[in-house]
Protein backbone atom coordinates (compact mmCIF):
# COMPACT_ATOMS: atom_id res chain seq x y z
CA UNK A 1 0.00 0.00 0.00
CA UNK A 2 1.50 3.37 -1.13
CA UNK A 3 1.82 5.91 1.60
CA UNK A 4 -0.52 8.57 2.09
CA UNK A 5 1.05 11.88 1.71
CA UNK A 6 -0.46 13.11 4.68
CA UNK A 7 2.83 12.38 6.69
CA UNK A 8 3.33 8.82 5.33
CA UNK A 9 0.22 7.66 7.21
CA UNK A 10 -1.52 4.48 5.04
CA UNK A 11 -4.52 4.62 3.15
CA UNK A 12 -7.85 3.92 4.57
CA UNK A 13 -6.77 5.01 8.11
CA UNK A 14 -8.10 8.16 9.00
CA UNK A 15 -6.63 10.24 11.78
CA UNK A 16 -9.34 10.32 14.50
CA UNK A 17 -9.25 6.42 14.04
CA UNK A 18 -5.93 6.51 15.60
CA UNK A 19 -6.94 8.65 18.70
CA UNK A 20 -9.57 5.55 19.36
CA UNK A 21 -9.99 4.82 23.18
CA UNK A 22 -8.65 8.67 23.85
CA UNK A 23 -10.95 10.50 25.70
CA UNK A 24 -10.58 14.56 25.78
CA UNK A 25 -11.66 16.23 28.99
CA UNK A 26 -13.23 19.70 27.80
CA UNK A 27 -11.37 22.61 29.99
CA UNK A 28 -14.13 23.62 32.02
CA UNK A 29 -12.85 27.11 33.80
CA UNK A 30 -12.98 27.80 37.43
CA UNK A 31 -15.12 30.94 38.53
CA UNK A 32 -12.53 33.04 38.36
CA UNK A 33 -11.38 32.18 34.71
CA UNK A 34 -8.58 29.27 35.48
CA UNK A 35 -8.98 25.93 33.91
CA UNK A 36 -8.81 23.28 36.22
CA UNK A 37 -6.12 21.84 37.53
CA UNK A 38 -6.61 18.04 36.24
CA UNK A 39 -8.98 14.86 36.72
CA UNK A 40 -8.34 14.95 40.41
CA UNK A 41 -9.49 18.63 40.24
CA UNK A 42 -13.04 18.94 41.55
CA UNK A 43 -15.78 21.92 42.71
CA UNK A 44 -15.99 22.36 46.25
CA UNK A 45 -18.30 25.04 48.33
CA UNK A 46 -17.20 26.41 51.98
CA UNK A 47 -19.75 27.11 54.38
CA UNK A 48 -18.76 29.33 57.41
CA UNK A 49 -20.51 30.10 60.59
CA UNK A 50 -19.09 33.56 62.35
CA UNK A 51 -19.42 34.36 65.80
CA UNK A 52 -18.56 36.94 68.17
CA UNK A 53 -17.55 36.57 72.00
CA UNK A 54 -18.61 40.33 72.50
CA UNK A 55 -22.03 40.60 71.03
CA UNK A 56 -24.16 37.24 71.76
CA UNK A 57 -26.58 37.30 69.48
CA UNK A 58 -24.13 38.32 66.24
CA UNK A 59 -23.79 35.57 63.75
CA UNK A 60 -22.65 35.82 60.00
CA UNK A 61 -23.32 32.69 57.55
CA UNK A 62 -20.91 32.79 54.14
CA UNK A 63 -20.82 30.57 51.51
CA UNK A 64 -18.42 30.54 49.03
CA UNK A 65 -15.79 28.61 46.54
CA UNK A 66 -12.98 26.43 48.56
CA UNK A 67 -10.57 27.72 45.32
CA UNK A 68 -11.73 31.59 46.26
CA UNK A 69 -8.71 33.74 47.90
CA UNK A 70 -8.76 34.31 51.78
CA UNK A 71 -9.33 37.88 50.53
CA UNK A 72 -12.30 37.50 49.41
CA UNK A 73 -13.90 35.83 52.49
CA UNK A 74 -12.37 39.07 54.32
CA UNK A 75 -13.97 41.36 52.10
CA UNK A 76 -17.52 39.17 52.10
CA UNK A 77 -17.19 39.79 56.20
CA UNK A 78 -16.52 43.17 56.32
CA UNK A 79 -19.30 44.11 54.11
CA UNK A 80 -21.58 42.25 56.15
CA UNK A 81 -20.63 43.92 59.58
CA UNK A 82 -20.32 47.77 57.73
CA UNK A 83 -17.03 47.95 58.57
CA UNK A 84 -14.04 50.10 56.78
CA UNK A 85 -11.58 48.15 54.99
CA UNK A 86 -8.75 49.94 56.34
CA UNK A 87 -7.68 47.75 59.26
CA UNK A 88 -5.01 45.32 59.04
CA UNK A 89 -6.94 42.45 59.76
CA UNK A 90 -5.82 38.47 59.65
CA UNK A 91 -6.62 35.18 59.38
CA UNK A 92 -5.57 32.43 61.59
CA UNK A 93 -5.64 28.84 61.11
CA UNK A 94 -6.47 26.98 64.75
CA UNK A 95 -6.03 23.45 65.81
CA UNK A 96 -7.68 21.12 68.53
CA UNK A 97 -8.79 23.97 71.46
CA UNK A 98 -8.63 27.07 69.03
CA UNK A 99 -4.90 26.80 69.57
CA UNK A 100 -3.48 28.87 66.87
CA UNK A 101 -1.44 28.04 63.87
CA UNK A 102 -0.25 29.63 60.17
CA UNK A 103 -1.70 33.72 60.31
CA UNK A 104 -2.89 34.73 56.78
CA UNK A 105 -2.39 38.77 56.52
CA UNK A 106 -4.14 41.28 54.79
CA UNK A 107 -0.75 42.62 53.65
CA UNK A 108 3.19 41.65 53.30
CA UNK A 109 3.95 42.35 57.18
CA UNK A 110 7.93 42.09 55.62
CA UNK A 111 9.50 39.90 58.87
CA UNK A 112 12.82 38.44 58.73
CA UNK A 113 11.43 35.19 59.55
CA UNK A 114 12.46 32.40 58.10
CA UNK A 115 8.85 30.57 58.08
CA UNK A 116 6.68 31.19 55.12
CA UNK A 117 4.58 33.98 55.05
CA UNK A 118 0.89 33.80 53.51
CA UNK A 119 -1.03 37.03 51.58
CA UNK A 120 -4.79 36.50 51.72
CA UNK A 121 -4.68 38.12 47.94
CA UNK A 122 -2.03 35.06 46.90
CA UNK A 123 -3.79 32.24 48.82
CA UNK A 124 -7.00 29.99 48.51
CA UNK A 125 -9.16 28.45 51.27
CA UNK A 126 -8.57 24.96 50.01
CA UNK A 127 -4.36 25.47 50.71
CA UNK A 128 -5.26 25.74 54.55
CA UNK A 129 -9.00 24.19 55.33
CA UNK A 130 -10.23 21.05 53.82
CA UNK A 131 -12.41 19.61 57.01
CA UNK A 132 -15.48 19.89 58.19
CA UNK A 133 -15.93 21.63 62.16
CA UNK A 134 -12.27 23.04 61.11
CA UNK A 135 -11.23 26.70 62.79
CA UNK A 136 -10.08 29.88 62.14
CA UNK A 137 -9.72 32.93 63.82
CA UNK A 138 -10.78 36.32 61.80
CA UNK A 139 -8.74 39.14 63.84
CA UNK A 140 -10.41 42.55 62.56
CA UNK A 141 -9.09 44.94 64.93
CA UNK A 142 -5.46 44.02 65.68
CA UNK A 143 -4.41 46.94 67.92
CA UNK A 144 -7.16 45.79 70.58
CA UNK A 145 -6.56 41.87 69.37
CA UNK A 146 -10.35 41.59 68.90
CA UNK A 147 -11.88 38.92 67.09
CA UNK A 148 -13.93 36.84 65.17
CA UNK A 149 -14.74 32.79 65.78
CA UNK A 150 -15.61 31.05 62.61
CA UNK A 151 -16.16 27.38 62.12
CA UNK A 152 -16.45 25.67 58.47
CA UNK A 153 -19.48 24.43 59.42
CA UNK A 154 -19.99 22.88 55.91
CA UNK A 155 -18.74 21.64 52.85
CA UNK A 156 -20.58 20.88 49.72
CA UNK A 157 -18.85 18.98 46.85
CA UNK A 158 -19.90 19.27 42.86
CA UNK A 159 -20.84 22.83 43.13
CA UNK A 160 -19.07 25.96 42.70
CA UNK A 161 -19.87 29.95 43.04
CA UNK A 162 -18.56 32.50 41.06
CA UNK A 163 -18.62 34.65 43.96
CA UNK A 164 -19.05 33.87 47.57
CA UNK A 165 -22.37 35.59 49.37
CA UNK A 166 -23.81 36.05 53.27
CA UNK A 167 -26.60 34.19 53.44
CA UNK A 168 -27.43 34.40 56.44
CA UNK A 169 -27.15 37.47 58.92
CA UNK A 170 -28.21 37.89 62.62
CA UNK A 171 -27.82 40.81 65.22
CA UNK A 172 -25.35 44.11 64.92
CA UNK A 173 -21.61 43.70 64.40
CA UNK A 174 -19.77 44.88 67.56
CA UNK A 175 -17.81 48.14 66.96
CA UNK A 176 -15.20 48.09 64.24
CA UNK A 177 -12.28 49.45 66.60
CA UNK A 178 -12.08 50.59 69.72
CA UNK A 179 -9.72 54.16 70.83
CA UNK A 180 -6.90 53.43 73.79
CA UNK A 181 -8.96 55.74 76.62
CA UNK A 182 -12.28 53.21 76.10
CA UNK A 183 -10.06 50.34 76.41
CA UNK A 184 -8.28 51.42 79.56
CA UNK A 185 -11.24 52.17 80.94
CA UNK A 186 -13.62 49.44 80.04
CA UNK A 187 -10.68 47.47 81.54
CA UNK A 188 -10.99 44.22 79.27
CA UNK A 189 -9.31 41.03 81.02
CA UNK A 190 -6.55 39.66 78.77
CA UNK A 191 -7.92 36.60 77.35
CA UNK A 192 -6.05 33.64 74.69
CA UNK A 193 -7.28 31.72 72.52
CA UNK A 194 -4.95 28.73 73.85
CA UNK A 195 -7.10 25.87 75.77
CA UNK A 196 -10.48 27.10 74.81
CA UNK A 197 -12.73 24.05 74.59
CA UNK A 198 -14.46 23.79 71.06
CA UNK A 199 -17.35 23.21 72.92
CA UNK A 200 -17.49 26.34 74.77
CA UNK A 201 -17.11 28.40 71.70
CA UNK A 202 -19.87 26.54 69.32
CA UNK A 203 -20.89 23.54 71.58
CA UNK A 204 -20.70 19.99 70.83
CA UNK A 205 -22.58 19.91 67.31
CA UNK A 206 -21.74 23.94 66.55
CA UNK A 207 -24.03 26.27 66.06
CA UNK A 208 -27.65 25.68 65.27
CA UNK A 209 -30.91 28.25 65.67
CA UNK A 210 -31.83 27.24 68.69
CA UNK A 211 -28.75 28.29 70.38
CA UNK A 212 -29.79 32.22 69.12
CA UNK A 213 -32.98 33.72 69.51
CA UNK A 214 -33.46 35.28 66.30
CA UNK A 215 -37.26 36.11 66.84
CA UNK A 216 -36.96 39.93 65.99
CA UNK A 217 -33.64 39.73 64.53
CA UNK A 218 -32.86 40.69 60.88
CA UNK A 219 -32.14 37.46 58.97
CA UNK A 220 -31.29 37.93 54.89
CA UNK A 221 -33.02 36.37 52.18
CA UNK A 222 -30.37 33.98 50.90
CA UNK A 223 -30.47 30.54 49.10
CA UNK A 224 -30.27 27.75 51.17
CA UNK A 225 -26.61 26.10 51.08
């Protein structure tokens, strides 16, 4: 048989026949425009549960994409507690008794350390938290080292979100900062976050509606998760 001129291939055999058994994966994009990763890439949806130990009937309830920047789950809580995004706030990742681990920061804090430092622009959820009940610490007014609790109370596979939303919202959001004189004399005890039980923070099976009264309370219209 002569050789087909179409780079010496034979007669008769067409080129898809040779790709038989070859199956293309389309590149489906992520929200933000990247393709994914590979097969072992897969759609994954965070659900947090904020709460405050200052104001007891404050909780905040995001959803949003594990692949979406710590940045945006910043920006997604200030919004919802009308703060100013002018405070250099972090993220810290907590282990067994809220006992604290790797700090994400709003901005390149420039230490001579030599342990790796973490941007919440430059890093995604799913680099740090990948379990259910898992903690974090959102730390919104750092001269006063006031914070936010927040469980990942949640996590839904085969679905994604373009961008992440509050869908649920209950009580005010304690004030944003507070000035030096109030704090000296409002005398706050100096508290840490190493040894607190899970329990007392979120009890046993976190937080649920009956642990808030929320009859009067403002509660968004969101989707359900």
């Amino acid at each position: 048989m002569p050789p087909n001129p179409r780079r010496g291939q034979p007669y008769g055999i067409s080129p898809s026949r040779l790709f038989i058994g070859v199956i293309v994966l389309p590149s489906t994009p992520k929200p933000d425009g990247r393709p994914l990763g590979g097969m072992g890439d897969y759609y994954m949806v965070y659900k947090f549960t904020i709460i405050s130990d200052e104001v007891e009937d404050f909780m905040r309830e995001i959803t949003i994409d594990a692949d979406a920047r710590f940045v945006e789950l910043h920006k997604l809580i200030i919004d919802s507690c009308g703060y100013n995004d002018d405070q250099l706030t972090s993220f810290t990742i907590c282990g067994d008794g809220w006992e604290k681990g790797q700090d994400i920061t709003l901005e390149d804090m420039g230490t001579d350390s030599e342990e790796d430092s973490y941007i919440m622009s430059e890093t995604e959820l799913s680099e740090f938290l990948e379990d259910e009940k898992q903690h974090l610490i959102y730390t919104f007014d750092p001269l006063a080292d006031r914070r936010f609790y927040i469980e990942l109370s949640a996590i839904e596979t085969g679905k994604n979100l373009a961008h992440g939303k509050v869908t649920r919202s209950i009580g005010n959001a304690p004030q944003q900062t507070l000035d030096f004189d109030e704090m000296f004399n409002n005398n706050p005890i100096e508290t840490t976050s190493a040894g607190i039980d899970d329990d007392d923070i979120f009890g046993e099976e976190g937080i649920s509606d009956e642990d808030i009264d929320i009859e009067g309370l403002d509660i968004t219209d969101g989707e359900p998760f």
